[in-house]
N, C-alpha and C. Protein backbone atom coordinates (compact mmCIF):
# COMPACT_ATOMS: atom_id res chain seq x y z
N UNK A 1 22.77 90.05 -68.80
CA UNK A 1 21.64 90.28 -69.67
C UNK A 1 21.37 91.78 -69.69
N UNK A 2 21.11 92.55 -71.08
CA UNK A 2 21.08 93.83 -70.99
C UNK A 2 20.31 93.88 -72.17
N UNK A 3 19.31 95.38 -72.09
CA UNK A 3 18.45 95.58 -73.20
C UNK A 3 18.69 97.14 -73.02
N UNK A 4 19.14 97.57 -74.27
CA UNK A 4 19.62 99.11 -74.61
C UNK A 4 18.50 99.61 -75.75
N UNK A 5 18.29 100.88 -75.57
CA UNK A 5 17.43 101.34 -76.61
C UNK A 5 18.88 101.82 -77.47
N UNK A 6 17.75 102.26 -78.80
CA UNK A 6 18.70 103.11 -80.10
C UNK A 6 17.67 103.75 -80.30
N UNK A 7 18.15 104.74 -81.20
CA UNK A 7 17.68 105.30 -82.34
C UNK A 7 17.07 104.35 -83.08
N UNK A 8 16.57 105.18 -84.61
CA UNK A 8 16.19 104.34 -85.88
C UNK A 8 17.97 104.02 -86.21
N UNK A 9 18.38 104.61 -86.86
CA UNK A 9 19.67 104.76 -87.60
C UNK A 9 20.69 103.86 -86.45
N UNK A 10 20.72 103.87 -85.42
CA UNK A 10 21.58 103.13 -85.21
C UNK A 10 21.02 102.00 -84.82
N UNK A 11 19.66 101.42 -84.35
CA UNK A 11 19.05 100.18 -84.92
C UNK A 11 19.21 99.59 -86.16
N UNK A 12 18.82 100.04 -87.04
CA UNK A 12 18.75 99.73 -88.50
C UNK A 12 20.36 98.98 -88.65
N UNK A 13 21.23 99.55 -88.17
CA UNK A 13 22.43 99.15 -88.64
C UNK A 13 22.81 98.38 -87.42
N UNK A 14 22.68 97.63 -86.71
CA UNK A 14 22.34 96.40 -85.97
C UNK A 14 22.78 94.91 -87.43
N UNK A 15 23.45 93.86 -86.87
CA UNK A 15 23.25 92.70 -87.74
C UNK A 15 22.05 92.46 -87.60
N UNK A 16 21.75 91.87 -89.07
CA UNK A 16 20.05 90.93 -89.04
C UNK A 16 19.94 91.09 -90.40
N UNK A 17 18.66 90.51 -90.56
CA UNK A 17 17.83 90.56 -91.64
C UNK A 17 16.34 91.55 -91.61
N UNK A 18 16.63 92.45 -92.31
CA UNK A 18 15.06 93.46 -91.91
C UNK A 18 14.87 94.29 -90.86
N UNK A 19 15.85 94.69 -90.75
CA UNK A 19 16.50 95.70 -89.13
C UNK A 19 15.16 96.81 -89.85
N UNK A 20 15.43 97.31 -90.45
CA UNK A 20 13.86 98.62 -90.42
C UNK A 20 12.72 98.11 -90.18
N UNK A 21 12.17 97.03 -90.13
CA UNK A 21 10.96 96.92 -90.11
C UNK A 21 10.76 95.95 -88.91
N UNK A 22 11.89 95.88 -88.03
CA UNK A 22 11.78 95.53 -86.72
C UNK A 22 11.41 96.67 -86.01
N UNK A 23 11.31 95.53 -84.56
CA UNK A 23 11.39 97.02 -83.39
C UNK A 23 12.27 96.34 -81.88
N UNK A 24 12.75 94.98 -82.10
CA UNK A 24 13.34 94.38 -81.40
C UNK A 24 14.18 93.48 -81.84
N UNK A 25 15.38 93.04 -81.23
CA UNK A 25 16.12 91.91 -81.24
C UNK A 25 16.98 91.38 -80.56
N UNK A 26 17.11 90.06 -80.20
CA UNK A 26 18.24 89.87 -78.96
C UNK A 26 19.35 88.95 -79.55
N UNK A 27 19.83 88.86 -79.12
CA UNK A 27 21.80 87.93 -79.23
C UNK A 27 22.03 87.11 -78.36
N UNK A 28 20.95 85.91 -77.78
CA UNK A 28 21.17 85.16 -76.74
C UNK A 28 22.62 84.96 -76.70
N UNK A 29 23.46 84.31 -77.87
CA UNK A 29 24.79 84.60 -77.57
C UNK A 29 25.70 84.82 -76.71
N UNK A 30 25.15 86.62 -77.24
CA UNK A 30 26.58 87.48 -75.94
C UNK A 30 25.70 88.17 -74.94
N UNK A 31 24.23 87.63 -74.50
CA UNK A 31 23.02 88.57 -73.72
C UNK A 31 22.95 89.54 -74.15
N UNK A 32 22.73 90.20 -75.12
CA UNK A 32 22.38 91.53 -75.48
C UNK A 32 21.29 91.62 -76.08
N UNK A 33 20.66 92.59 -75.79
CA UNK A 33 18.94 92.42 -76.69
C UNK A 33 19.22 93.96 -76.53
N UNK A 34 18.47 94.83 -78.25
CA UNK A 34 18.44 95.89 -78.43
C UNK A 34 16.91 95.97 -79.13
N UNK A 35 16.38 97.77 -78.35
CA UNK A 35 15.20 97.89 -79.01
C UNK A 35 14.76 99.02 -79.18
N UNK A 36 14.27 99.21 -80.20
CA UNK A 36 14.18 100.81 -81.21
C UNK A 36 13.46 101.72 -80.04
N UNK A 37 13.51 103.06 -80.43
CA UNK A 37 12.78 103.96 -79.19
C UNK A 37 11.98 104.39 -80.13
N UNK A 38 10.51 103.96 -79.89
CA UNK A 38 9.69 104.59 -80.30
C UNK A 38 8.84 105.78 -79.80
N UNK A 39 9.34 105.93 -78.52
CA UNK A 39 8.52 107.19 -78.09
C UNK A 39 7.15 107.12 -77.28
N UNK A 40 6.94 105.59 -77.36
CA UNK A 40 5.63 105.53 -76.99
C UNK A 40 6.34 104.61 -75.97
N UNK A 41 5.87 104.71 -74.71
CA UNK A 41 6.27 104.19 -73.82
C UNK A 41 5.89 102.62 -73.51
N UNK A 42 4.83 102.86 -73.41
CA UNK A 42 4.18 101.33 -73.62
C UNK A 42 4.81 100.16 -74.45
N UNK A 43 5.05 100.81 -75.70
CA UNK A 43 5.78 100.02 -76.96
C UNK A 43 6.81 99.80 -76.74
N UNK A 44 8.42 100.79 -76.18
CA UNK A 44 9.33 100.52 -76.04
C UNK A 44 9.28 99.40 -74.40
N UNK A 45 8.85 99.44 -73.79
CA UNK A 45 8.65 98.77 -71.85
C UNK A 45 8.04 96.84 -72.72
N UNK A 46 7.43 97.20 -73.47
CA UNK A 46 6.50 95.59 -74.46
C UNK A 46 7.73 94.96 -74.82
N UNK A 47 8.39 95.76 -75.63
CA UNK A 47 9.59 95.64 -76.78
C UNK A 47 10.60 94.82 -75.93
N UNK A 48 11.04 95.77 -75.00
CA UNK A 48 12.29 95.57 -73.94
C UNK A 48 11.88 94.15 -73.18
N UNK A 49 10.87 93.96 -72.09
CA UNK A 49 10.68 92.47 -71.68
C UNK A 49 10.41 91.38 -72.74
N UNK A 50 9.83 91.82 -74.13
CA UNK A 50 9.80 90.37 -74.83
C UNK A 50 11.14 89.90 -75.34
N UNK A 51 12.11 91.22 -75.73
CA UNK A 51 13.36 90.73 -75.93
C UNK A 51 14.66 90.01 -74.59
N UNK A 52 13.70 90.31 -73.54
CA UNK A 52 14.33 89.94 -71.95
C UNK A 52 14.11 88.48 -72.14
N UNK A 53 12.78 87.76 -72.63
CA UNK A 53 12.46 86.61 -72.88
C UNK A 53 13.25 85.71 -73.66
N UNK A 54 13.16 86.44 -74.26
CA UNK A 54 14.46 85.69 -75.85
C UNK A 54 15.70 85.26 -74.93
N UNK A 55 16.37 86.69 -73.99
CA UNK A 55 17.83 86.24 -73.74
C UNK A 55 17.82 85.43 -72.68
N UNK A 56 16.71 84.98 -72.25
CA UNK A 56 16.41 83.80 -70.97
C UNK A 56 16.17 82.67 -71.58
N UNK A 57 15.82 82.53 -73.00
CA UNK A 57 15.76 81.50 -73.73
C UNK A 57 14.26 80.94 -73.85
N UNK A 58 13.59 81.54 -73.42
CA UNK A 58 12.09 81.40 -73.29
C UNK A 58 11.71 82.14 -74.65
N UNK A 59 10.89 81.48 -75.37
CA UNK A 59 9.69 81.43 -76.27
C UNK A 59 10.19 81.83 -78.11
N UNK A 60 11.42 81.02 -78.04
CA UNK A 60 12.18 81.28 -79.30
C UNK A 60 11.55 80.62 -79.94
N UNK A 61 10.55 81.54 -80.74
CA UNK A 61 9.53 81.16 -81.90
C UNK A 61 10.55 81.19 -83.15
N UNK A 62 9.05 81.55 -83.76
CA UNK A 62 9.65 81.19 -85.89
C UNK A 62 10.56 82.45 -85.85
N UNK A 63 9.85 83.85 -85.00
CA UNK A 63 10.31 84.99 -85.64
C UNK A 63 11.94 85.15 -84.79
N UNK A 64 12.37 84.22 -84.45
CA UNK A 64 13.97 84.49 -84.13
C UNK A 64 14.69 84.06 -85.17
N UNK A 65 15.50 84.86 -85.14
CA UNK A 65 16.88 85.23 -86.46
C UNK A 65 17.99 84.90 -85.81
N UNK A 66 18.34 83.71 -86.45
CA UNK A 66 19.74 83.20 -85.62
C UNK A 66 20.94 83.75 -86.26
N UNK A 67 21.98 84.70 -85.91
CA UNK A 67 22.68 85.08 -87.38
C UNK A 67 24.10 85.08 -86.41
């Protein structure tokens, strides 16, 4: 299980649907969860454990994108 920051630009170009107007996403899949660096610390540390959640399989709401 791993959660990597990006950039915008190399977030954005991430598979999905609506990669700009995210700020997280994970790949239960292959364990990978990636999440934008916003600079604000708080936001990116929020970002990073809710996408930790996803790849544990815990709390796969509406807003997961199965692709």
């Amino acid at each position: 299980m791993r959660v990597t920051f990006l950039d915008d630009v190399e977030f954005d170009g991430l598979p999905g649907v609506n990669m700009e107007s995210k700020v997280g996403v994970a790949y239960p899949e292959i364990g990978e969860a990636y999440a934008r660096r916003t600079g604000l610390s708080v936001l990116d540390v929020f970002t990073a454990m809710h996408e930790m959640e996803h790849l544990k399989g815990d709390s796969l709401d509406e807003h997961y994108d199965a692709e």
